[in-house]
Protein backbone atom coordinates (compact mmCIF):
# COMPACT_ATOMS: atom_id res chain seq x y z
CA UNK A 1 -46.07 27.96 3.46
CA UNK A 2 -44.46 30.64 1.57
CA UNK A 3 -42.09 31.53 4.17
CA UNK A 4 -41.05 27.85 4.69
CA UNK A 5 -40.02 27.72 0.73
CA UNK A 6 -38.55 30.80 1.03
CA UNK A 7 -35.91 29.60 3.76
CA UNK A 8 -35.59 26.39 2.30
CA UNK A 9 -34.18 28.15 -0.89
CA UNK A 10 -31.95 29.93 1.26
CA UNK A 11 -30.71 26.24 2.75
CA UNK A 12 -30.56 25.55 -0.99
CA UNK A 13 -27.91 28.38 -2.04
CA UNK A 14 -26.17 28.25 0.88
CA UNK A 15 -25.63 24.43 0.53
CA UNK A 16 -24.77 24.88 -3.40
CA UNK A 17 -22.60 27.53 -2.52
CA UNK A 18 -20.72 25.70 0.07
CA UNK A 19 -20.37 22.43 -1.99
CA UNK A 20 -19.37 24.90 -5.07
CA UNK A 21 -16.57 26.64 -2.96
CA UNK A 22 -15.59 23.26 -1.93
CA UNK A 23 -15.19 21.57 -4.83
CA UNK A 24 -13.44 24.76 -6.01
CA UNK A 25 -10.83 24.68 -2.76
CA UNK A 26 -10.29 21.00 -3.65
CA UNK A 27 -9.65 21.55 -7.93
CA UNK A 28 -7.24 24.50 -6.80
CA UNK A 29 -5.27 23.23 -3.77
CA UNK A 30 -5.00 19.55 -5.44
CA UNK A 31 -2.67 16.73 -3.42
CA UNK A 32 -1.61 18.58 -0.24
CA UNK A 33 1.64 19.68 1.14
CA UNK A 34 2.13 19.29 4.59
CA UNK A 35 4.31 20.36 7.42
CA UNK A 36 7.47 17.71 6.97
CA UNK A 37 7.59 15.42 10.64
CA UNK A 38 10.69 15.49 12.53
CA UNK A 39 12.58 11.92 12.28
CA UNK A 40 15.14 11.44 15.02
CA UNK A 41 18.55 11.65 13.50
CA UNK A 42 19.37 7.89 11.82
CA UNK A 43 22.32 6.63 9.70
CA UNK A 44 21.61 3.65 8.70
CA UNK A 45 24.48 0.60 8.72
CA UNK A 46 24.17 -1.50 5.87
CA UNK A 47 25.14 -4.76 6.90
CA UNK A 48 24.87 -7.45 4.11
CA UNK A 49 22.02 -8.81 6.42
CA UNK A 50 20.08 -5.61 5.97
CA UNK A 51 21.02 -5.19 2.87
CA UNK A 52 19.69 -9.02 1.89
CA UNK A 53 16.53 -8.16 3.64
CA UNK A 54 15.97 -5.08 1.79
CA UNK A 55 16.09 -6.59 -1.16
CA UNK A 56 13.71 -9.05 -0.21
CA UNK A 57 10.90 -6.63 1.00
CA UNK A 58 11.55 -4.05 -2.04
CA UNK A 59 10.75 -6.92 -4.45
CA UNK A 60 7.49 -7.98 -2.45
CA UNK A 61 6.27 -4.31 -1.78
CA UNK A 62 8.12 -1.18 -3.79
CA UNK A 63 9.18 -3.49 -7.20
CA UNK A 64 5.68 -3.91 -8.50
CA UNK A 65 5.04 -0.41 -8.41
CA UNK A 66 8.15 1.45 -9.24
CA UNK A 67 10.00 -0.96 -11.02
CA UNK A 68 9.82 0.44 -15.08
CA UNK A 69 10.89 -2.27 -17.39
CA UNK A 70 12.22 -0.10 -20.09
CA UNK A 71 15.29 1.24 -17.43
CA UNK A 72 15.18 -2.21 -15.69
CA UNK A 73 15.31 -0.06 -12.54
CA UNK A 74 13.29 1.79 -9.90
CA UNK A 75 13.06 4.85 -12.14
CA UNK A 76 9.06 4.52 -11.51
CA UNK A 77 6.37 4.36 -14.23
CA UNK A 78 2.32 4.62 -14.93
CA UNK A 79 0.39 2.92 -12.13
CA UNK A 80 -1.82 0.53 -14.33
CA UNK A 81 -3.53 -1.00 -11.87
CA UNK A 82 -5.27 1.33 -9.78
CA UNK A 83 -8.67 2.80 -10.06
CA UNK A 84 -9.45 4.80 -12.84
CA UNK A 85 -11.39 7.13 -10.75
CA UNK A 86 -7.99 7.65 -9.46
CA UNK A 87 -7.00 9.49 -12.55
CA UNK A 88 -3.30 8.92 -14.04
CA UNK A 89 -0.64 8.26 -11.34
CA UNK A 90 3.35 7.48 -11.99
CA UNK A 91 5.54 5.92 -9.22
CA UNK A 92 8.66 7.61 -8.13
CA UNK A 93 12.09 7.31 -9.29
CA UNK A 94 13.75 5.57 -6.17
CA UNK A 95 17.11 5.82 -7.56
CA UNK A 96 20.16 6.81 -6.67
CA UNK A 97 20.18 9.44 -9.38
CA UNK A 98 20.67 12.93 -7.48
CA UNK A 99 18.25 15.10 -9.38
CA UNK A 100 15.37 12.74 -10.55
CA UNK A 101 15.81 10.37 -7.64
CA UNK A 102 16.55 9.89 -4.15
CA UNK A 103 20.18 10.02 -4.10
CA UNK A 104 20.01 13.83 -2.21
CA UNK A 105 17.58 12.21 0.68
CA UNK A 106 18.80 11.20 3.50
CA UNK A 107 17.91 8.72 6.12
CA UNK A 108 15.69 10.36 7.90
CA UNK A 109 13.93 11.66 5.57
CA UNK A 110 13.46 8.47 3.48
CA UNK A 111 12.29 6.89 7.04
CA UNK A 112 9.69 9.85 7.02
CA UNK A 113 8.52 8.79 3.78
CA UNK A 114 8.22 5.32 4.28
CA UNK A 115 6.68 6.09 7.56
CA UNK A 116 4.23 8.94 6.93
CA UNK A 117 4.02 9.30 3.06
CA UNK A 118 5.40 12.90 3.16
CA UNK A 119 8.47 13.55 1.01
CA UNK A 120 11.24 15.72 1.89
CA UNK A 121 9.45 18.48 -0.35
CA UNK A 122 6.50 18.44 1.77
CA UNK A 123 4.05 16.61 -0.76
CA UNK A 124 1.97 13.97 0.53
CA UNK A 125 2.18 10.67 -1.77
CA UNK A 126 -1.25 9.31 -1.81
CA UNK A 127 -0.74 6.67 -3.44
CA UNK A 128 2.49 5.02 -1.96
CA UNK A 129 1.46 2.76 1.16
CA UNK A 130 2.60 4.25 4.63
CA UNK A 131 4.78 1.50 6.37
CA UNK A 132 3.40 3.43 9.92
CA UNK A 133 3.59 -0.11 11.50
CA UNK A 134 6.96 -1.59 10.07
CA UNK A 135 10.07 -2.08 12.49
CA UNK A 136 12.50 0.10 12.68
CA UNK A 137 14.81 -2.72 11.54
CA UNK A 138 12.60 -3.28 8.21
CA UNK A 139 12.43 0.22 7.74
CA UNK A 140 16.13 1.10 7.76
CA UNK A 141 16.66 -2.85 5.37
CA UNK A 142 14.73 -0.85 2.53
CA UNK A 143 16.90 2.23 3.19
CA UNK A 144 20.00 -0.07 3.02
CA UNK A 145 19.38 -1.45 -0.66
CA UNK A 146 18.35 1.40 -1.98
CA UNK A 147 21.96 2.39 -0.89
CA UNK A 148 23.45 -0.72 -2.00
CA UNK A 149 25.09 -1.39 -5.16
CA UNK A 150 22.25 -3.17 -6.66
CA UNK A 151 21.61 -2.34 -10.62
CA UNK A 152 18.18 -1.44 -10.03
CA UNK A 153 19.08 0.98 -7.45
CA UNK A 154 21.75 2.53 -9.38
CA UNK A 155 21.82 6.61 -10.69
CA UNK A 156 18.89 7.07 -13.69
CA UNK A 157 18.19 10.15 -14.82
CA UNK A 158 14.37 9.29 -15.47
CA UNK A 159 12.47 12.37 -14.61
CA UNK A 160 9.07 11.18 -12.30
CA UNK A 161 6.19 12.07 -14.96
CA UNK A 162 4.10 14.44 -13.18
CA UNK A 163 1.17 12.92 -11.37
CA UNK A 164 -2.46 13.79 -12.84
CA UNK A 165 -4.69 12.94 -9.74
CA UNK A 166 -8.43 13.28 -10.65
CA UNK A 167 -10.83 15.21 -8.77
CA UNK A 168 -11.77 12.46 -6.63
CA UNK A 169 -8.44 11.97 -5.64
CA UNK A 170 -7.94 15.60 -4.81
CA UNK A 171 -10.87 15.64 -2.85
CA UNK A 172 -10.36 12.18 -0.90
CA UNK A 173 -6.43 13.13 0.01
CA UNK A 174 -8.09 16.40 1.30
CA UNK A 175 -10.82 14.69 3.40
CA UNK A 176 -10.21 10.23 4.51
CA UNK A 177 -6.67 9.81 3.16
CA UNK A 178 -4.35 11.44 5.30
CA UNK A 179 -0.84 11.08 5.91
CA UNK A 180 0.28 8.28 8.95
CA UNK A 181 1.84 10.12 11.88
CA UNK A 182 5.31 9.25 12.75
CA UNK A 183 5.40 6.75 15.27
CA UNK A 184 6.66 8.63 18.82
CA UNK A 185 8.31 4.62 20.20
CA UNK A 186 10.28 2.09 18.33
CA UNK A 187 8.54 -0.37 16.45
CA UNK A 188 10.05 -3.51 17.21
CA UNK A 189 8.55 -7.07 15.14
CA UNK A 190 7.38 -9.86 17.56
CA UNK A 191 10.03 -12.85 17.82
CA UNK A 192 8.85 -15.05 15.06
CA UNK A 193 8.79 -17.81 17.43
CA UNK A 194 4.98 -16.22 18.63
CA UNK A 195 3.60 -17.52 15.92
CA UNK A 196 0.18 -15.76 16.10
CA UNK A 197 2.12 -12.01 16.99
CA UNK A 198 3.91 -12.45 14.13
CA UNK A 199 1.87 -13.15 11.64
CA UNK A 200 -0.27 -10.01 12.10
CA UNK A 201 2.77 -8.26 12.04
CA UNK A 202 4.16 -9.61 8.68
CA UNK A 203 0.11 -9.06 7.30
CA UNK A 204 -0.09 -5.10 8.69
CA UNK A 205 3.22 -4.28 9.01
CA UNK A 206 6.06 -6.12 6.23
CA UNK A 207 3.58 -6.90 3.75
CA UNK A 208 0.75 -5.01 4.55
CA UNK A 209 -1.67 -7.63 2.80
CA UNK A 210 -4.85 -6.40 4.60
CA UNK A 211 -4.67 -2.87 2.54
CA UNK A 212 -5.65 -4.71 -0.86
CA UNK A 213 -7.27 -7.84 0.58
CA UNK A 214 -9.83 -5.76 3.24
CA UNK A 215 -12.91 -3.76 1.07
CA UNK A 216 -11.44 -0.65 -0.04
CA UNK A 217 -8.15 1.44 0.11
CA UNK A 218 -10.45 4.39 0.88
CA UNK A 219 -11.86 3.07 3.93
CA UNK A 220 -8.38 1.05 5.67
CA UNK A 221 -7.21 2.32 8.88
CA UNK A 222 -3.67 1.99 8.89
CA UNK A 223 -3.18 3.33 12.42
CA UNK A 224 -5.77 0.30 13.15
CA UNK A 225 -5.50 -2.03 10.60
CA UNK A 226 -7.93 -4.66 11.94
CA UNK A 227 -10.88 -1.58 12.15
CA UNK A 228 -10.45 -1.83 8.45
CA UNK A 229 -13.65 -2.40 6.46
CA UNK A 230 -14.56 -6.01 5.85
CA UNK A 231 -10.98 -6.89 7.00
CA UNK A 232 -9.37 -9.24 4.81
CA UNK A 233 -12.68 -10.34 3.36
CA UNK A 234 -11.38 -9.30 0.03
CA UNK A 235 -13.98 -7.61 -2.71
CA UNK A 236 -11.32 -4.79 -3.06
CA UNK A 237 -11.47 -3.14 -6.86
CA UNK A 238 -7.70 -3.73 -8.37
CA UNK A 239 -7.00 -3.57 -12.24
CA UNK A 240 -4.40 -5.61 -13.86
CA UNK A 241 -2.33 -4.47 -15.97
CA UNK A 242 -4.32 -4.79 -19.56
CA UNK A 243 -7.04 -2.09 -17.26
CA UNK A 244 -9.62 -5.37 -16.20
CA UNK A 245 -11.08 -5.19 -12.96
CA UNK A 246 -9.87 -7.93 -10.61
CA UNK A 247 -11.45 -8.23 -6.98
CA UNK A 248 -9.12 -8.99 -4.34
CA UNK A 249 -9.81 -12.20 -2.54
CA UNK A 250 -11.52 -12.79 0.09
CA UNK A 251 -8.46 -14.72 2.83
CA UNK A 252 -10.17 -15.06 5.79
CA UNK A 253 -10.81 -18.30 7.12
CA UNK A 254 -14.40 -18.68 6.46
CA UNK A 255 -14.67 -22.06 4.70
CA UNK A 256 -17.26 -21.72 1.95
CA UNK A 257 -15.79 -18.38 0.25
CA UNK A 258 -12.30 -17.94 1.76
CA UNK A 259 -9.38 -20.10 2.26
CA UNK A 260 -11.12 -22.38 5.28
CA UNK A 261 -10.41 -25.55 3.86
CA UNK A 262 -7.08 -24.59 2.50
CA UNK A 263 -3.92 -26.55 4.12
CA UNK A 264 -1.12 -24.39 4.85
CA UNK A 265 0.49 -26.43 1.98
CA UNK A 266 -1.69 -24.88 -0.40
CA UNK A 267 -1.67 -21.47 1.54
CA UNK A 268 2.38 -21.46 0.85
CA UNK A 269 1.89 -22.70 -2.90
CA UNK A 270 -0.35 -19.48 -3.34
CA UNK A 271 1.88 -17.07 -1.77
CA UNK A 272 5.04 -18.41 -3.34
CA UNK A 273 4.02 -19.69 -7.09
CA UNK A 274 0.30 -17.91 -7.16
CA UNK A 275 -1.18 -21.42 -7.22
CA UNK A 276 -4.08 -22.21 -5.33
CA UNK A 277 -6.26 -25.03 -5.21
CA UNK A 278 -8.58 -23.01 -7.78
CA UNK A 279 -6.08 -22.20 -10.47
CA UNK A 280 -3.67 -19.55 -11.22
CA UNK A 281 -3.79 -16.61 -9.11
CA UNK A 282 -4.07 -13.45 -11.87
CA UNK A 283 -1.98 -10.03 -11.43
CA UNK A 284 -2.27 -7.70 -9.89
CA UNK A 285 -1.15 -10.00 -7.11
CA UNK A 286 2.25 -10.56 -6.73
CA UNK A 287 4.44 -13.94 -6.00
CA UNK A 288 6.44 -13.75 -2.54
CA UNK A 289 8.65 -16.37 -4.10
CA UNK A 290 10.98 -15.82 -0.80
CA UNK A 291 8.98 -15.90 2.13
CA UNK A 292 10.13 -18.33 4.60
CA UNK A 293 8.57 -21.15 5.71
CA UNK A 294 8.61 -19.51 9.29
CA UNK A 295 7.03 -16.42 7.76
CA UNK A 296 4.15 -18.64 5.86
CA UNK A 297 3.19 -20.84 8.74
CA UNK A 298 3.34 -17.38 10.80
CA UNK A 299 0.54 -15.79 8.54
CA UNK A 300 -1.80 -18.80 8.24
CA UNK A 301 -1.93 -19.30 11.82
CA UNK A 302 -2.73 -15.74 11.87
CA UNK A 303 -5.41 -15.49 9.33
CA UNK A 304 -7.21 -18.09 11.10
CA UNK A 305 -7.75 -16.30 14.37
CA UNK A 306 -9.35 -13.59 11.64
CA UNK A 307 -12.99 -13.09 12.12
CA UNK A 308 -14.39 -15.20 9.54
CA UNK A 309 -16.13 -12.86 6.17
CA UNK A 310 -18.62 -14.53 4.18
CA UNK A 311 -17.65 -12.73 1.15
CA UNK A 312 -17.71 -14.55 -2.21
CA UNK A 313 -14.95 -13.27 -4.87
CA UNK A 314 -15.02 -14.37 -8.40
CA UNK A 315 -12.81 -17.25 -7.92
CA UNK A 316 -15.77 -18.66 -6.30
CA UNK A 317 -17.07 -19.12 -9.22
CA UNK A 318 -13.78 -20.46 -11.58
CA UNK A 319 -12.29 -16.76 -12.33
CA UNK A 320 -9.50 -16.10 -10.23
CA UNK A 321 -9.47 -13.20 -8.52
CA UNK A 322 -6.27 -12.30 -6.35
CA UNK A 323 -4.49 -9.80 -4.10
């Protein structure tokens, strides 16, 4: 008996040790630096068409985030809305300012961002979505406005506050969050006339809905969006912007606590306005005021072939919960 409590104290110190020198490792080496992938050489042509789509997908998926309202441009600002856990994150400035923004990058290394989340300098941006399963032709549309003469996109000398991750966020970008590789094939969208193919492509790959609508950032797979936990069943912990936790809703197809009896009337009144046939959808989610009618009727015949969740969400109740 002895002996046995003598090696168990052993398994003891060696485990303290080990989570000690971890935990260490992690508080020291903080948000990792990585090896920056190899893009293939790209110049983008900014066509007014690209340009106009740019536009369009920075104000559904890069505005809300880096958008600071005291510039009035994409000189970045403190993340409100994520998990305090998280500690204190600031968005980028995406401007063309040379020194504070992005107007040194070039091409291909702004499609390495967007693709993997590694910046030019190596850092991995933990926070920013990776767009691993955007088209090349949406990828290089962001890249065009932020080249365009837009206001918001123009020179600001905003210095990016320095980030102040907490420890769980050192130790998760060390361990489950990991940059996206870059994708070795072109990724080319589905004709929008397959309905079905291109409405999972607009909800994992445009607008990426599925990373704040499925259970938890720290458990999507964007390589495999769909092997995502609870997939689109929502329950996903968001804040809004006055710090209140707001679940993400649940937008599967299952009728008694997701949008099964919804008409894609009322699906496109949601997406566009943020009204559903519960009330006023709350921030954090945003409005895609200019999604197409193609686009809409693409992702609600998509989210119906969705395994059905039963997940109830607060709006279930009368709050509205949303994004």
């Amino acid at each position: 008996m002895e002996k046995a409590l003598r090696i168990l104290a052993v398994v003891v110190v060696v485990l303290l040790l080990a989570v000690g020198g971890f935990a260490l490792w992690v508080q020291n080496r903080g948000i990792p630096h990585y090896a920056v992938p190899k893009a293939p050489a790209v110049q983008v042509a900014a066509t007014p068409a690209l340009t106009d789509q740019g536009q369009k997908l920075v104000m559904a998926s890069c505005a809300d985030c880096h958008l600071n309202q005291q510039t009035r441009s994409l000189s970045g600002q403190k993340m409100r809305d994520l998990p305090p856990e998280f500690g204190t994150i600031y968005s980028a400035n995406i401007t063309q300012d040379p020194q504070h923004g992005i107007g040194r990058w070039t091409d291909a290394e702004l499609v390495t961002l967007l693709r993997t989340g590694i910046g030019k300098d190596g850092r991995y941006r933990v926070i920013m979505p990776s767009f691993v399963q955007m088209s090349d032709e949406d990828v290089h549309s962001i890249i065009a406005f932020l080249r365009s003469n837009n206001p918001m996109v123009q020179p600001d000398a905003t210095p990016t506050h320095e980030q102040e991750p907490s420890f769980m966020l050192k130790a998760l970008s060390n361990t489950v969050m990991k940059p996206t590789p870059m994708p070795t094939a072109k990724v080319v969208a589905p004709e929008p006339t397959d309905a079905l193919a291109y409405g999972r492509y607009l909800v994992v790959g445009r607008y990426k809905c599925y990373d704040c609508h499925s259970k938890d950032f720290k458990t999507n797979n964007p390589m495999e969006p769909e092997k995502s936990e609870g997939y689109l069943g929502g329950g996903n912990a968001l804040l809004n912007m006055q710090g209140q936790q707001v679940l993400s809703r649940n937008i599967t197809f299952e009728p008694e606590t997701g949008i099964g009896n919804w008409t894609e009337a009322q699906f496109a009144q949601s997406l566009r306005f943020g009204i559903t046939p519960q009330g006023t959808l709350a921030p954090p989610m945003p409005k895609y005021s200019q999604l197409t009618d193609q686009e809409v009727h693409a992702i609600y015949a998509y989210l119906q072939s969705v395994p059905k969740i039963k997940n109830a969400t607060p709006e279930d109740k009368g709050a509205i919960a949303s994004r």
